[in-house]
C-alpha atoms as a PDB file:
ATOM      1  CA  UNK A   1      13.012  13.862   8.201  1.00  0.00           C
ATOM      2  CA  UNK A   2      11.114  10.544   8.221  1.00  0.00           C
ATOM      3  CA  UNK A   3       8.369  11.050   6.050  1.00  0.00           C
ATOM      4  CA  UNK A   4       5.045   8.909   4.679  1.00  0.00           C
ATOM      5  CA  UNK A   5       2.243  10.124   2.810  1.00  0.00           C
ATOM      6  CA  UNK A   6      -0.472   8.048   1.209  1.00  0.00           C
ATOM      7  CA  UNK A   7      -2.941   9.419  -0.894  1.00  0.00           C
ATOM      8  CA  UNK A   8      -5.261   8.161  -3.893  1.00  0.00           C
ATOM      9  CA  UNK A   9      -8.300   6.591  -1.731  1.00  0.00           C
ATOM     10  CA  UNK A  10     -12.150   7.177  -2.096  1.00  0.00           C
ATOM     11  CA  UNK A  11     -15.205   6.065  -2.301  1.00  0.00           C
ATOM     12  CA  UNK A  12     -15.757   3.533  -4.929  1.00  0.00           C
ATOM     13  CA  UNK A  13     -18.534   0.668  -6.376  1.00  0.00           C
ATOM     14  CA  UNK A  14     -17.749  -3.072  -6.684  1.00  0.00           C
ATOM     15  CA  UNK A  15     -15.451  -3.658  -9.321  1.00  0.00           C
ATOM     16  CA  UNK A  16     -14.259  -0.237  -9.419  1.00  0.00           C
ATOM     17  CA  UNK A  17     -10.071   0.918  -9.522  1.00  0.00           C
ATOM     18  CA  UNK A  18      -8.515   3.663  -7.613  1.00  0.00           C
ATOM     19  CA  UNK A  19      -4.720   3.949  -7.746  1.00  0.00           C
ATOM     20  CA  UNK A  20      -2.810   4.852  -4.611  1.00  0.00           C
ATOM     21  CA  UNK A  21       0.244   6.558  -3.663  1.00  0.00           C
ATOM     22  CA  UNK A  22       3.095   6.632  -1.693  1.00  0.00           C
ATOM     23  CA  UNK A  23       5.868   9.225  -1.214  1.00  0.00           C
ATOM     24  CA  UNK A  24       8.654   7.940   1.380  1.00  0.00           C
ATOM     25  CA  UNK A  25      11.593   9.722   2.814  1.00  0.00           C
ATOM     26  CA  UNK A  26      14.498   8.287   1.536  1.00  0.00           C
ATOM     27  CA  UNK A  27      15.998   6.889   4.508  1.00  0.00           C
ATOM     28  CA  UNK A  28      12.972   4.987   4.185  1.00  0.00           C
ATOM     29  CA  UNK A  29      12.569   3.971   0.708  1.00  0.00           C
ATOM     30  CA  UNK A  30      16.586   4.166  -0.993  1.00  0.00           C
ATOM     31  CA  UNK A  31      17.654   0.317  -1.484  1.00  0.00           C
ATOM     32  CA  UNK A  32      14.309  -1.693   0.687  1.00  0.00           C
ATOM     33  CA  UNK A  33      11.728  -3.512  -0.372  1.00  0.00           C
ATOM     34  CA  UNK A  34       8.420  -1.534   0.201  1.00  0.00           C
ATOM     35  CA  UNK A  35       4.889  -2.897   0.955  1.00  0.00           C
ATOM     36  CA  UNK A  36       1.769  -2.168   1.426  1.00  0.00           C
ATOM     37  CA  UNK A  37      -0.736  -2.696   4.150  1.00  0.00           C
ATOM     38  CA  UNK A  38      -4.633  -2.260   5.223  1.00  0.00           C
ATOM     39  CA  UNK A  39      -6.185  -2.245   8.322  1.00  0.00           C
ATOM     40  CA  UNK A  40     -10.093  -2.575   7.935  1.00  0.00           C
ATOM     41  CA  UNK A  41     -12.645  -1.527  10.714  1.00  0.00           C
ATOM     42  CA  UNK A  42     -11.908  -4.022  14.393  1.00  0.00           C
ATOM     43  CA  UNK A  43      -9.150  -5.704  12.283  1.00  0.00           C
ATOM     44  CA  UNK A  44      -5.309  -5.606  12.755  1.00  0.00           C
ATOM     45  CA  UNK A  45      -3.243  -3.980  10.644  1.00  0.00           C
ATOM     46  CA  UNK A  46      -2.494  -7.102   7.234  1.00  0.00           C
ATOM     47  CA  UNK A  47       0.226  -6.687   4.467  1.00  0.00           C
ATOM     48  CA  UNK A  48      -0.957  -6.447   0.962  1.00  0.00           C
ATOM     49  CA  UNK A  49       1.665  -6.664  -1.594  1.00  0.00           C
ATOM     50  CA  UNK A  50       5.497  -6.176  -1.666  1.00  0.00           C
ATOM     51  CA  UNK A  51       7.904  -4.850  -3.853  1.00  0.00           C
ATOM     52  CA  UNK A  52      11.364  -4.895  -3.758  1.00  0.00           C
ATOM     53  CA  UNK A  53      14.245  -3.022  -4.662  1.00  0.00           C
ATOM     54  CA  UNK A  54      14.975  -4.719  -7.631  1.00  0.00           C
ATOM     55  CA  UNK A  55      11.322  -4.671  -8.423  1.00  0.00           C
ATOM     56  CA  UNK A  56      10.526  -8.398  -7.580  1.00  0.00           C
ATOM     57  CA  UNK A  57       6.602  -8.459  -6.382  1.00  0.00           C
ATOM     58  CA  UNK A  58       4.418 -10.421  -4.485  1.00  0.00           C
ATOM     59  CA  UNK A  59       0.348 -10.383  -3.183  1.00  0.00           C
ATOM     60  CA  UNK A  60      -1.486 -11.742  -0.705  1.00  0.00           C
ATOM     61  CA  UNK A  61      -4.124 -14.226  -2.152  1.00  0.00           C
ATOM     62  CA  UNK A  62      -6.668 -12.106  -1.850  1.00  0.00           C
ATOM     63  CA  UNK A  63      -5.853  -9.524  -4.219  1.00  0.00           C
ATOM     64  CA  UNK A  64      -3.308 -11.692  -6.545  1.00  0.00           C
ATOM     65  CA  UNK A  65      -4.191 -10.507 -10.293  1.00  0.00           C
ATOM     66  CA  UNK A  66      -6.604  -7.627  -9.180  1.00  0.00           C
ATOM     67  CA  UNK A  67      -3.827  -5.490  -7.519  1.00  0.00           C
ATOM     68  CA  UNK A  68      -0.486  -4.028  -9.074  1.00  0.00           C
ATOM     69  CA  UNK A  69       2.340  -2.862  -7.087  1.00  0.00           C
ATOM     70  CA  UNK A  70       5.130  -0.339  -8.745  1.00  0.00           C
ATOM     71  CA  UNK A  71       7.661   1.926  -7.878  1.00  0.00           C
ATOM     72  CA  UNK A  72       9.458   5.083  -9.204  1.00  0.00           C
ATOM     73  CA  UNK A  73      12.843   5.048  -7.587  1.00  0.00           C
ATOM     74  CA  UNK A  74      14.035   8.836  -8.570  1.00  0.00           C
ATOM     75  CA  UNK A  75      10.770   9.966  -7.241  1.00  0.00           C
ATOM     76  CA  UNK A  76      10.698   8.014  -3.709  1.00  0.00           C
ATOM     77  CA  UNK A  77       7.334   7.137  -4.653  1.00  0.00           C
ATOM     78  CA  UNK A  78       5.348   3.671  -4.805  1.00  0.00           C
ATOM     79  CA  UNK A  79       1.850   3.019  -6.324  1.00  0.00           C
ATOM     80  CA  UNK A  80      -0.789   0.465  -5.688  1.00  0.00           C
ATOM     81  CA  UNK A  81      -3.478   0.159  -8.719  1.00  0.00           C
ATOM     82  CA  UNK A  82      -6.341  -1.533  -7.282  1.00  0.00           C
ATOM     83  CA  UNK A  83      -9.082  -2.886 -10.116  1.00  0.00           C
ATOM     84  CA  UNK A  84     -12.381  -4.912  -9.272  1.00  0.00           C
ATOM     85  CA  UNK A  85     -12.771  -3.945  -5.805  1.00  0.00           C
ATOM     86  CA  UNK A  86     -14.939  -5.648  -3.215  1.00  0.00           C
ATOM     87  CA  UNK A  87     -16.137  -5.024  -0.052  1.00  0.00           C
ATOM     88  CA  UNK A  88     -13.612  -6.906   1.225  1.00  0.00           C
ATOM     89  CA  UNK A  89     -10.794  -4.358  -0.055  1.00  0.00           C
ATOM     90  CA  UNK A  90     -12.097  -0.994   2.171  1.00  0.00           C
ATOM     91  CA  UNK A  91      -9.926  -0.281   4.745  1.00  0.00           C
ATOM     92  CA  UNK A  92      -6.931   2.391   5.604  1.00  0.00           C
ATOM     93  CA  UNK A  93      -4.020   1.748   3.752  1.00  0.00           C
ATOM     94  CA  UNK A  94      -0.531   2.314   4.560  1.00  0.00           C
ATOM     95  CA  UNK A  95       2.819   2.090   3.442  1.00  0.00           C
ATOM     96  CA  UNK A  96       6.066   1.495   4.935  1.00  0.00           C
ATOM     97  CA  UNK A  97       8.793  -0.863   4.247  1.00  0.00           C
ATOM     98  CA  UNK A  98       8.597  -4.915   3.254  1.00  0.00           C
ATOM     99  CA  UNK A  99       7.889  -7.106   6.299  1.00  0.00           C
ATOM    100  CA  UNK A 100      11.002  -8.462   6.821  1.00  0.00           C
ATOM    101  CA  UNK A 101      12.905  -5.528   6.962  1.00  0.00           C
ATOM    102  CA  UNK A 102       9.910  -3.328   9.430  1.00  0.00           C
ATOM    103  CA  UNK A 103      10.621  -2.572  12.541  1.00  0.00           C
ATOM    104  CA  UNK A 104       7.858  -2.988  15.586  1.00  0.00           C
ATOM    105  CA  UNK A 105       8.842   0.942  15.932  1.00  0.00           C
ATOM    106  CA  UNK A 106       8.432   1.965  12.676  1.00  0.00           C
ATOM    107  CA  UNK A 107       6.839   5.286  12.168  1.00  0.00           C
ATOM    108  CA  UNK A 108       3.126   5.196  10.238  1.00  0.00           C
ATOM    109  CA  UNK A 109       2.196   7.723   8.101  1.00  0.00           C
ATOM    110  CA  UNK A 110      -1.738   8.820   7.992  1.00  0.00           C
ATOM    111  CA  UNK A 111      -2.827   5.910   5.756  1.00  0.00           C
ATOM    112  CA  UNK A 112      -6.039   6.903   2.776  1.00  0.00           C
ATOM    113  CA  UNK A 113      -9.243   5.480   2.929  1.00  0.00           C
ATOM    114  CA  UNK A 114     -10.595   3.348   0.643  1.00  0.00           C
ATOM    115  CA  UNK A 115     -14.350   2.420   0.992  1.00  0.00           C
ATOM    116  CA  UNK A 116     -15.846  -0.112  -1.833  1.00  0.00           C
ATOM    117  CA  UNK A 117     -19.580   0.371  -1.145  1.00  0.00           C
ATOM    118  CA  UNK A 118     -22.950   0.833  -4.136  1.00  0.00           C
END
């Protein structure tokens, strides 16, 4: 069963932290990178940070030092830890697998919210 549930979001002030989490199927998660993506109000749907298999990272620009990106292989489970939010961060954020391995038919799980407001 293909399976992807985020969970962690809220309502936060600037410079707050909120961790998020990820639990995959493992079809989806055994052996691929995974990633994580947002998709803010009348915006597309952008990648935030990778991770891959062997636990290599990378961020976008954006959040490069203020975001951290780890997984838990026995668990099928990936985490985001998100400190000194802005505006900028809110949006629904999902998980799937890296970009370069995604398909355009990839299933999408429900996403969590994450709104940075005072």
């Amino acid at each position: 069963q293909v399976q992807l549930v985020e969970s962690g979001g809220g309502l936060v002030q600037p410079g707050g932290s909120l961790n998020l989490s990820c639990v995959a199927s493992r079809s989806i998660f055994s052996g691929h990178g995974m990633a994580w993506y947002r998709q803010a109000p009348g915006k597309g749907r952008e990648w935030v940070a990778t991770i891959t298999n062997l636990d290599h990272t990378t961020y976008r620009d954006s959040v490069e030092g203020r975001f951290t990106v780890s997984r838990d292989n026995a668990k099928l489970t990936m985490h985001l830890e998100m400190n000194n939010l802005n505006s900028e961060d809110s949006a629904v954020y999902f998980c799937n697998r890296s970009p370069s391995t995604l398909s355009a038919l990839a299933y999408w799980g429900q996403g969590t919210q994450v709104t940075i407001s005072s």
